[in-house]
C-alpha atoms as a PDB file:
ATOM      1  CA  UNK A   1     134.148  33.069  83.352  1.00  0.00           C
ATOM      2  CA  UNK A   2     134.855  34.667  86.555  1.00  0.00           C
ATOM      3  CA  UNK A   3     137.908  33.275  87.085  1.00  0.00           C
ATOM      4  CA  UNK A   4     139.399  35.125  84.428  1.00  0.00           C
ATOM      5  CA  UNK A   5     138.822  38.433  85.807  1.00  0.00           C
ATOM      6  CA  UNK A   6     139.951  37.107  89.407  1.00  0.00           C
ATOM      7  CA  UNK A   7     143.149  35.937  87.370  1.00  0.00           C
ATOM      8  CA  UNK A   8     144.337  39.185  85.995  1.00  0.00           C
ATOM      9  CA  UNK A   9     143.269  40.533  89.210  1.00  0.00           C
ATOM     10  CA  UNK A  10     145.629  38.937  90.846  1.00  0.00           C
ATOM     11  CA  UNK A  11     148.010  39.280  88.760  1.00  0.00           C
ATOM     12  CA  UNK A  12     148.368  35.827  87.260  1.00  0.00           C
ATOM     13  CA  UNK A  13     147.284  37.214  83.740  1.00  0.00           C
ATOM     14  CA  UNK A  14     149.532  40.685  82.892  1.00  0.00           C
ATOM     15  CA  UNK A  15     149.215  43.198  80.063  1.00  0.00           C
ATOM     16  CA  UNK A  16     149.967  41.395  76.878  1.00  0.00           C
ATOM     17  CA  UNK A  17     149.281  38.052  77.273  1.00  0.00           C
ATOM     18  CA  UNK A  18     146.763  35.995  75.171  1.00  0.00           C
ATOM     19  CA  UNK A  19     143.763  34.200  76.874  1.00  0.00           C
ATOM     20  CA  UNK A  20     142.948  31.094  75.379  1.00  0.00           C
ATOM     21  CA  UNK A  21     140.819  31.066  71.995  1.00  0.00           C
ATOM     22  CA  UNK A  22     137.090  30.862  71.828  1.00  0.00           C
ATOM     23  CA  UNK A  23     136.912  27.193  71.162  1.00  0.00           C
ATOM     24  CA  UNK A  24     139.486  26.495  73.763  1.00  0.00           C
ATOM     25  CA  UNK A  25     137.252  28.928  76.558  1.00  0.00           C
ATOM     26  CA  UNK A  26     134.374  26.987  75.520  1.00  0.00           C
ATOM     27  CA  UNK A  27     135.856  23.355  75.895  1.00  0.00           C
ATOM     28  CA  UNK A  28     138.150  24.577  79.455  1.00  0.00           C
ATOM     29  CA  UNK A  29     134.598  26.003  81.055  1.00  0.00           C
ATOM     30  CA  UNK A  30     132.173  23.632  79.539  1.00  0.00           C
ATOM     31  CA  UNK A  31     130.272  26.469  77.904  1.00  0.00           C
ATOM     32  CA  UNK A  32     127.791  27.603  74.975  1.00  0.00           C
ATOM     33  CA  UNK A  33     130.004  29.989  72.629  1.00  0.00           C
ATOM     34  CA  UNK A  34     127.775  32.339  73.500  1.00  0.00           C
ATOM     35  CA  UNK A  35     128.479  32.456  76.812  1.00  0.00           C
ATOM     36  CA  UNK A  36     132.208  33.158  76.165  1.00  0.00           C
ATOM     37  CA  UNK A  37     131.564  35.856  73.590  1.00  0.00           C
ATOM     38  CA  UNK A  38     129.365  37.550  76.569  1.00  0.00           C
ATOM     39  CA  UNK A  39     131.867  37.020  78.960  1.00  0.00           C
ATOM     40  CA  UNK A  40     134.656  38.378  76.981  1.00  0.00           C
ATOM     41  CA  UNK A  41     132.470  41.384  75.538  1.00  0.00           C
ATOM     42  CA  UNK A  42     131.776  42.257  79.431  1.00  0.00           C
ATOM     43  CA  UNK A  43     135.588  42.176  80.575  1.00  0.00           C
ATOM     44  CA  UNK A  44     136.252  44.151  77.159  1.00  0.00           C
ATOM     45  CA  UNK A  45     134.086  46.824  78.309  1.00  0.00           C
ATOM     46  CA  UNK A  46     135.072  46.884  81.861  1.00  0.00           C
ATOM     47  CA  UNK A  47     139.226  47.513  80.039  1.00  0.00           C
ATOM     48  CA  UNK A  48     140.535  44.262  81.307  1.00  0.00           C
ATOM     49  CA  UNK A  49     140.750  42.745  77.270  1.00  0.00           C
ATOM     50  CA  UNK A  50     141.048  43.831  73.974  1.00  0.00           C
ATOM     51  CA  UNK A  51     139.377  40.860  71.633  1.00  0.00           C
ATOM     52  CA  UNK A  52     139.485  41.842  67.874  1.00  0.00           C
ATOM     53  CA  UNK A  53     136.518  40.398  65.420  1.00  0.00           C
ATOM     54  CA  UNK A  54     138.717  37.437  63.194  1.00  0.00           C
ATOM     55  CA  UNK A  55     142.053  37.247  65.141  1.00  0.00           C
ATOM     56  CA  UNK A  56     142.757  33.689  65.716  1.00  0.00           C
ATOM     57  CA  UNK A  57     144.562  34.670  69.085  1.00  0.00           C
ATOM     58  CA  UNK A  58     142.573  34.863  72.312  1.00  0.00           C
ATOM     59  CA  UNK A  59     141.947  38.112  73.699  1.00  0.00           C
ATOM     60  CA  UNK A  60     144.967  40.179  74.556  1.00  0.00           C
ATOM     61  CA  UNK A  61     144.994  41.102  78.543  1.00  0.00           C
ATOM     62  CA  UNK A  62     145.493  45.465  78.658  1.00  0.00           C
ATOM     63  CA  UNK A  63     147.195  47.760  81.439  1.00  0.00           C
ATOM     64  CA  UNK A  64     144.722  49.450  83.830  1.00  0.00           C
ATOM     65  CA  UNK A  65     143.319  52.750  82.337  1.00  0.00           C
ATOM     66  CA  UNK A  66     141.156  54.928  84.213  1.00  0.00           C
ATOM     67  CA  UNK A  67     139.186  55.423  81.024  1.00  0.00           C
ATOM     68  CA  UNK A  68     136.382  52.438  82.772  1.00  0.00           C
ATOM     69  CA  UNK A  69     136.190  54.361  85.820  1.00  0.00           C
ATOM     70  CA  UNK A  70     136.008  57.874  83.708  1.00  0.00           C
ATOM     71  CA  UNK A  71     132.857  56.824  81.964  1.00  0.00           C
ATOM     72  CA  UNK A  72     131.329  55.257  84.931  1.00  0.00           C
ATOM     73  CA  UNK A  73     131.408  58.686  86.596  1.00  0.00           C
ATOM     74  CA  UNK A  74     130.415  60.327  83.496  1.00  0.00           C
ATOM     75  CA  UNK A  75     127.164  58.090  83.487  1.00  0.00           C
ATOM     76  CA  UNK A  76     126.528  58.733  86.958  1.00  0.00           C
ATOM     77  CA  UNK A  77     127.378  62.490  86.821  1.00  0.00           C
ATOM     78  CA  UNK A  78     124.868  62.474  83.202  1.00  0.00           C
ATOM     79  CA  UNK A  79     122.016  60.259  85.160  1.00  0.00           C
ATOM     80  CA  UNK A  80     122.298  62.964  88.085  1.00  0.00           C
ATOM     81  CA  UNK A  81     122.886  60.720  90.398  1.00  0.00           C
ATOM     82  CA  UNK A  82     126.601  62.614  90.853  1.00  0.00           C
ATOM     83  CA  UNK A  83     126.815  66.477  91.305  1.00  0.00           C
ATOM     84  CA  UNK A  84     128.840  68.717  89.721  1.00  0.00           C
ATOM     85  CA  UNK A  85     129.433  70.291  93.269  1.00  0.00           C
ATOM     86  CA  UNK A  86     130.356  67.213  94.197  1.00  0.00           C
ATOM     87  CA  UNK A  87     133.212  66.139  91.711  1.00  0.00           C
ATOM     88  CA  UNK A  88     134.140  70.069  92.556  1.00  0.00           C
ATOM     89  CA  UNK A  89     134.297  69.601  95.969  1.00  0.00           C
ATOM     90  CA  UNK A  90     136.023  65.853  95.626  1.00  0.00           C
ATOM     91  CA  UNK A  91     138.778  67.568  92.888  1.00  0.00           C
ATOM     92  CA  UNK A  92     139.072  70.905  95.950  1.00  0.00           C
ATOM     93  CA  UNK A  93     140.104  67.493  98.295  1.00  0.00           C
ATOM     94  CA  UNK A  94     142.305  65.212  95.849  1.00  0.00           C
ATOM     95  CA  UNK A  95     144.352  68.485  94.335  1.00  0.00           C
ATOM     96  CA  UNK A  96     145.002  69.970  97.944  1.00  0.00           C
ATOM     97  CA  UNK A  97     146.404  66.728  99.173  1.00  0.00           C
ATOM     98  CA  UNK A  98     148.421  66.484  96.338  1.00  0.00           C
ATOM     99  CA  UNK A  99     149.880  70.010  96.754  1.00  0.00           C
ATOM    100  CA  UNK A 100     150.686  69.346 100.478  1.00  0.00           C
ATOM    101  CA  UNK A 101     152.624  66.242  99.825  1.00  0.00           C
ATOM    102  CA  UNK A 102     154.178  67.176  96.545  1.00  0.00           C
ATOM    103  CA  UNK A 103     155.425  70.200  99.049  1.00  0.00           C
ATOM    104  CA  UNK A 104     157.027  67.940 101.160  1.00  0.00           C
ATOM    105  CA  UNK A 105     158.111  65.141  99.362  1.00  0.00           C
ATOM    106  CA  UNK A 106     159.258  65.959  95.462  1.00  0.00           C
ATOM    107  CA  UNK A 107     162.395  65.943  94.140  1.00  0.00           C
ATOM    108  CA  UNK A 108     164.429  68.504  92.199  1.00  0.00           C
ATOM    109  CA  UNK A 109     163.774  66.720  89.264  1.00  0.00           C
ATOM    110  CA  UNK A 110     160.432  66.449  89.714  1.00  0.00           C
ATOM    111  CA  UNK A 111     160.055  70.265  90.398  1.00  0.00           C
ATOM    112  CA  UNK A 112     162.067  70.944  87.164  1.00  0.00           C
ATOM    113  CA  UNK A 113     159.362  69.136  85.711  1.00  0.00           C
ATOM    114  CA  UNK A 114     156.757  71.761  86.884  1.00  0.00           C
ATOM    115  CA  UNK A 115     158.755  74.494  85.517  1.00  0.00           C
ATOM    116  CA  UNK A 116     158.528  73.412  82.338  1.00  0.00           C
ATOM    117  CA  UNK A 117     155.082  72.685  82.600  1.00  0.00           C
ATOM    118  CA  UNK A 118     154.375  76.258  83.511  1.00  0.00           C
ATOM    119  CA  UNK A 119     156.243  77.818  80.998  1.00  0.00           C
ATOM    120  CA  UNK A 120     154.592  75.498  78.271  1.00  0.00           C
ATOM    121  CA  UNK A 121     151.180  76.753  79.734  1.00  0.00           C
ATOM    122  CA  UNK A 122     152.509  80.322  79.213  1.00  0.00           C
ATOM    123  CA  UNK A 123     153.788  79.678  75.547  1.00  0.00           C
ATOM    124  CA  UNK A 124     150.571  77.700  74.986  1.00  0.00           C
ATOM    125  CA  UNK A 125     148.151  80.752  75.675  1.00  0.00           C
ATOM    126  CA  UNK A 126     147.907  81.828  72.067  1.00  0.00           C
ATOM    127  CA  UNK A 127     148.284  78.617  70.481  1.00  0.00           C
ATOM    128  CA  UNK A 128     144.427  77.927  71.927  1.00  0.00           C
ATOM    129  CA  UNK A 129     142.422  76.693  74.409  1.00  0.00           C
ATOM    130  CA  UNK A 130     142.810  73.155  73.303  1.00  0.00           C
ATOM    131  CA  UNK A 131     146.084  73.827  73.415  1.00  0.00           C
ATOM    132  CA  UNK A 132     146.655  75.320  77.080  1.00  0.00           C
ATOM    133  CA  UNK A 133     143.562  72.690  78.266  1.00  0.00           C
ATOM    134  CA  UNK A 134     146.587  70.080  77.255  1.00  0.00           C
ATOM    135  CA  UNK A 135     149.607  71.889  79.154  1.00  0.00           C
ATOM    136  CA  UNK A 136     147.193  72.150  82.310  1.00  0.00           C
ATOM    137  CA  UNK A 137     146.655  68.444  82.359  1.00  0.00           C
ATOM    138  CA  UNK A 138     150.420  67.987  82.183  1.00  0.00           C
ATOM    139  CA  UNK A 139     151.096  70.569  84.964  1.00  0.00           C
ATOM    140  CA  UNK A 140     148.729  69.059  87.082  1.00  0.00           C
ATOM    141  CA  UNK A 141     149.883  65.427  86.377  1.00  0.00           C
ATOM    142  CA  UNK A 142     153.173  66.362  87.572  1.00  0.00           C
ATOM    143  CA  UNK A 143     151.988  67.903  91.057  1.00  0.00           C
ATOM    144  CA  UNK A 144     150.147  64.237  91.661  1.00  0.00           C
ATOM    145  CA  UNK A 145     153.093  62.258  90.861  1.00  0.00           C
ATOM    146  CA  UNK A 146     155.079  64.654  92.584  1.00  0.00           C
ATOM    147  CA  UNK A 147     152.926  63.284  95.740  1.00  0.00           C
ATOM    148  CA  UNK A 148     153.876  59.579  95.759  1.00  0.00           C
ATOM    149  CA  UNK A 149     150.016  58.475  95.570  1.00  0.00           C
ATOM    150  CA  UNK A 150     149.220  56.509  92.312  1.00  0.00           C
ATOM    151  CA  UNK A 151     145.743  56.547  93.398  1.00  0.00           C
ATOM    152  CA  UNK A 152     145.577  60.407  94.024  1.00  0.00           C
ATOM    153  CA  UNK A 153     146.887  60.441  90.275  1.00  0.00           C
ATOM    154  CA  UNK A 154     144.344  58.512  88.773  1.00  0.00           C
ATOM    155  CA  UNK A 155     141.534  60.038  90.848  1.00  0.00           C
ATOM    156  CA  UNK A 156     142.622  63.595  90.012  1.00  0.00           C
ATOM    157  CA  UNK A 157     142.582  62.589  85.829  1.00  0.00           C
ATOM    158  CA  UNK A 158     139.417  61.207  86.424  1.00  0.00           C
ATOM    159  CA  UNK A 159     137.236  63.911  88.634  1.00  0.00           C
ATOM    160  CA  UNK A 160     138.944  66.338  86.287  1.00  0.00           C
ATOM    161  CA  UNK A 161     137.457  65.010  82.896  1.00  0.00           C
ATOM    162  CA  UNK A 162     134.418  64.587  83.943  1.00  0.00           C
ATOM    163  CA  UNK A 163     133.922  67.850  85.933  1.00  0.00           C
ATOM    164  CA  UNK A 164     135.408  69.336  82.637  1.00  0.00           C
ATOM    165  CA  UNK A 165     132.991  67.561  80.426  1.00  0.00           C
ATOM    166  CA  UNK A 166     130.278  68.857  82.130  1.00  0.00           C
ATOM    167  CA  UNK A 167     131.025  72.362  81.722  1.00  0.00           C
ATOM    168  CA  UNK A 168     132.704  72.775  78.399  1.00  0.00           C
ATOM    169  CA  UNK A 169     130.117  74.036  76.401  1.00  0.00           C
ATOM    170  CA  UNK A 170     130.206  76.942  79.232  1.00  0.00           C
ATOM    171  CA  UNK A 171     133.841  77.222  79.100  1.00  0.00           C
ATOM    172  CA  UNK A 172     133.897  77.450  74.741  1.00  0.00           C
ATOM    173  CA  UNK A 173     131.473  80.593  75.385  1.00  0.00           C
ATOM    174  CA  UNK A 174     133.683  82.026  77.877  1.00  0.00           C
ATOM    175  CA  UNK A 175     133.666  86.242  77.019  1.00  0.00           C
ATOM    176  CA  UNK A 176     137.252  86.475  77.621  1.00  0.00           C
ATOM    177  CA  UNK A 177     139.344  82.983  77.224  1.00  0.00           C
ATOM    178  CA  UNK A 178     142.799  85.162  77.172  1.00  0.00           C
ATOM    179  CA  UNK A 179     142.275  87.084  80.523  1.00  0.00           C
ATOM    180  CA  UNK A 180     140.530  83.364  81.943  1.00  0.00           C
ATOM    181  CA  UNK A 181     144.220  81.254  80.937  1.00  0.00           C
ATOM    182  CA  UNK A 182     146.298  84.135  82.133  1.00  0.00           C
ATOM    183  CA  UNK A 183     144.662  84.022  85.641  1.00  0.00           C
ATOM    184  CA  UNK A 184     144.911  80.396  86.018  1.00  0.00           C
ATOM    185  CA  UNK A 185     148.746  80.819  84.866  1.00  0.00           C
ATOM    186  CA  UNK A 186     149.344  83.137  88.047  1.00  0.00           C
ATOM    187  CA  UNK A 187     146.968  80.681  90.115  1.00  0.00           C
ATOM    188  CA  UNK A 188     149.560  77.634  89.204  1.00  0.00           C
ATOM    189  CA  UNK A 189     152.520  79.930  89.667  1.00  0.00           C
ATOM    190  CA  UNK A 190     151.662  80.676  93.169  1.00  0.00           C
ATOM    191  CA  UNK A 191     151.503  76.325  93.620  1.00  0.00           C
ATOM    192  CA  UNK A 192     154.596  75.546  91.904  1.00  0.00           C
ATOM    193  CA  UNK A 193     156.295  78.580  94.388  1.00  0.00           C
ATOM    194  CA  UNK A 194     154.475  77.072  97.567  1.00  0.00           C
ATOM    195  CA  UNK A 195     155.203  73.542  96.499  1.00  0.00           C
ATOM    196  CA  UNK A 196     159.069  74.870  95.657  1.00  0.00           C
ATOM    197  CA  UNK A 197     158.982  76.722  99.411  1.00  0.00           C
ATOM    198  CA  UNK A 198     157.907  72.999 100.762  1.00  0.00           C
ATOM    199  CA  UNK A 199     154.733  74.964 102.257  1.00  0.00           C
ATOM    200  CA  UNK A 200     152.430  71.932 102.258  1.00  0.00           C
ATOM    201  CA  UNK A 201     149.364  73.908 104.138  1.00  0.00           C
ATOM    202  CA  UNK A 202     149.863  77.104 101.559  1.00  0.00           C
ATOM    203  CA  UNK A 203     149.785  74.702  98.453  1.00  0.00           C
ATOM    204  CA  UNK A 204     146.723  73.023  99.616  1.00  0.00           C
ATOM    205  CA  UNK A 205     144.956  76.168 100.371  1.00  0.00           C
ATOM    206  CA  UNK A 206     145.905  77.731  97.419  1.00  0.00           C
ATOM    207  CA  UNK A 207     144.714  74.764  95.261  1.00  0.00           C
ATOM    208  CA  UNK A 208     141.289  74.666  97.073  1.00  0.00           C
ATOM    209  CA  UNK A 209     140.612  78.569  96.403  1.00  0.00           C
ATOM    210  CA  UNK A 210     142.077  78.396  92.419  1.00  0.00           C
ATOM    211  CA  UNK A 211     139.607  75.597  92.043  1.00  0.00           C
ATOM    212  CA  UNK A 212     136.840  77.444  93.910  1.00  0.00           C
ATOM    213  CA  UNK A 213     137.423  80.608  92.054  1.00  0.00           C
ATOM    214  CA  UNK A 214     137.355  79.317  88.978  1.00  0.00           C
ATOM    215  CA  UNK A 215     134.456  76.581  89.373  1.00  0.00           C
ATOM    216  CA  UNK A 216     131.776  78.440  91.605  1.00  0.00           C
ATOM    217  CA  UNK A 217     130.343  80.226  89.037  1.00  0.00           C
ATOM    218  CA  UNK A 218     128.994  76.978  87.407  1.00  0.00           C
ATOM    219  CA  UNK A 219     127.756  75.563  90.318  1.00  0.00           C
ATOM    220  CA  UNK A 220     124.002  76.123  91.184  1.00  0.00           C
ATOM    221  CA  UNK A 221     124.267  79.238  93.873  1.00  0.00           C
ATOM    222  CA  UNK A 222     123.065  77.833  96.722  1.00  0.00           C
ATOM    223  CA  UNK A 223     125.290  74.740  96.512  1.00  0.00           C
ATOM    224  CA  UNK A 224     128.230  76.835  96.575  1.00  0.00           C
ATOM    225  CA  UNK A 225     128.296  76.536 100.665  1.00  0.00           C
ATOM    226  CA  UNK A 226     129.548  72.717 100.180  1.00  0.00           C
ATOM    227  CA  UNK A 227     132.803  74.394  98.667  1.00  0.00           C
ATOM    228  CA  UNK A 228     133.178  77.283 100.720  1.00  0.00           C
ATOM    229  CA  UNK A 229     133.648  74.672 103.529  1.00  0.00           C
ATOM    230  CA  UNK A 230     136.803  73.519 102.254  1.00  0.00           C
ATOM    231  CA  UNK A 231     137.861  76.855 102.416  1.00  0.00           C
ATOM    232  CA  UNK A 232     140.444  78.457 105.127  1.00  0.00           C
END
């Protein structure tokens, strides 16, 4: 059943099409039925299917998500075998080379874009944290596609969730949310003006101390030294 995944791999299966039904797996591979329902269960966990108990179709072939790789980092990140200084200090990396080239290479409408992110994080603060978590996630989304690099853009989502699921019970028992979301407003207002300047090397440092400031204090004291490299 390997050749399936090599097919969509390569492209010869896309989003939306139908692989062949369980009978038809089993008779075209010479396989138990068990061994397709593995094999499909696998590829359906890895993101690459969607098979639905009783549909006579075959599995339907999905888009990439980087929900797979999400939960693979969350596992690792859970297991220890991934730091929370080190998604920190990955995130300081990804978001500062997204600044510097959304500095140099976005357009007017893509810069419009950030402006409206901004001001929805602004009209957001007393809505909620929920709320203003959302309106970050857009802001930020707009930077990395701002930068050309699909990959930076799926990395960034990625190191972000986790790195925020690690520390959100911390961040619900925050004393002061209000002051905390007004801060990080001025920190993404100083990146949108940098980015808006075309100040690559100012929107990358300014990205790597926001995140610094505002992660540090979760990270174990004497680990902070592996972000205060980054730093200019």
């Amino acid at each position: 059943m390997q050749q399936i995944e090599e097919a969509i791999l390569r492209g010869d299966l896309r989003p939306g099409e139908r692989l062949p039904s369980e009978r038809d797996l089993v008779q075209q591979f010479s396989v138990s039925r068990a061994t397709v329902r593995e094999a499909l269960r696998v590829l359906q966990s890895n993101g690459m299917v969607r098979s639905r108990a009783g549909d006579p179709a075959g599995a339907e072939i999905m888009p990439f998500s980087p929900v797979t790789l999400q939960k693979s980092m969350t596992t690792l990140a859970r297991l220890s075998e991934l730091t929370l200084t080190e998604l920190i200090q990955f995130r300081m990396l990804l978001d500062a080379t997204a600044n510097l080239l959304a500095a140099q290479l976005r357009t007017e409408e893509q810069l419009a874009e950030m402006d409206a992110g901004l001001k929805v994080m602004r009209d957001s603060v007393f809505l909620g944290y929920e709320e203003f978590s959302q309106a970050d996630v857009a802001f930020h989304d707009a930077v990395a596609r701002a930068s050309g690099n699909r990959l930076l853009q799926v990395c960034n989502q990625v190191v972000r969730s986790v790195a925020l699921t690690l520390i959100a019970e911390k961040i619900v028992h925050a004393l002061d949310r209000t002051a905390q979301m007004e801060e990080s407003i001025s920190h993404h207002a100083e990146v949108l003006e940098a980015v808006r300047a075309g100040d690559g090397t100012a929107a990358a440092r300014i990205a790597r101390q926001n995140l610094y400031d505002y992660y540090a204090s979760y990270v174990p004291e004497d680990e902070r030294v592996f972000l205060r490299a980054l730093l200019d």
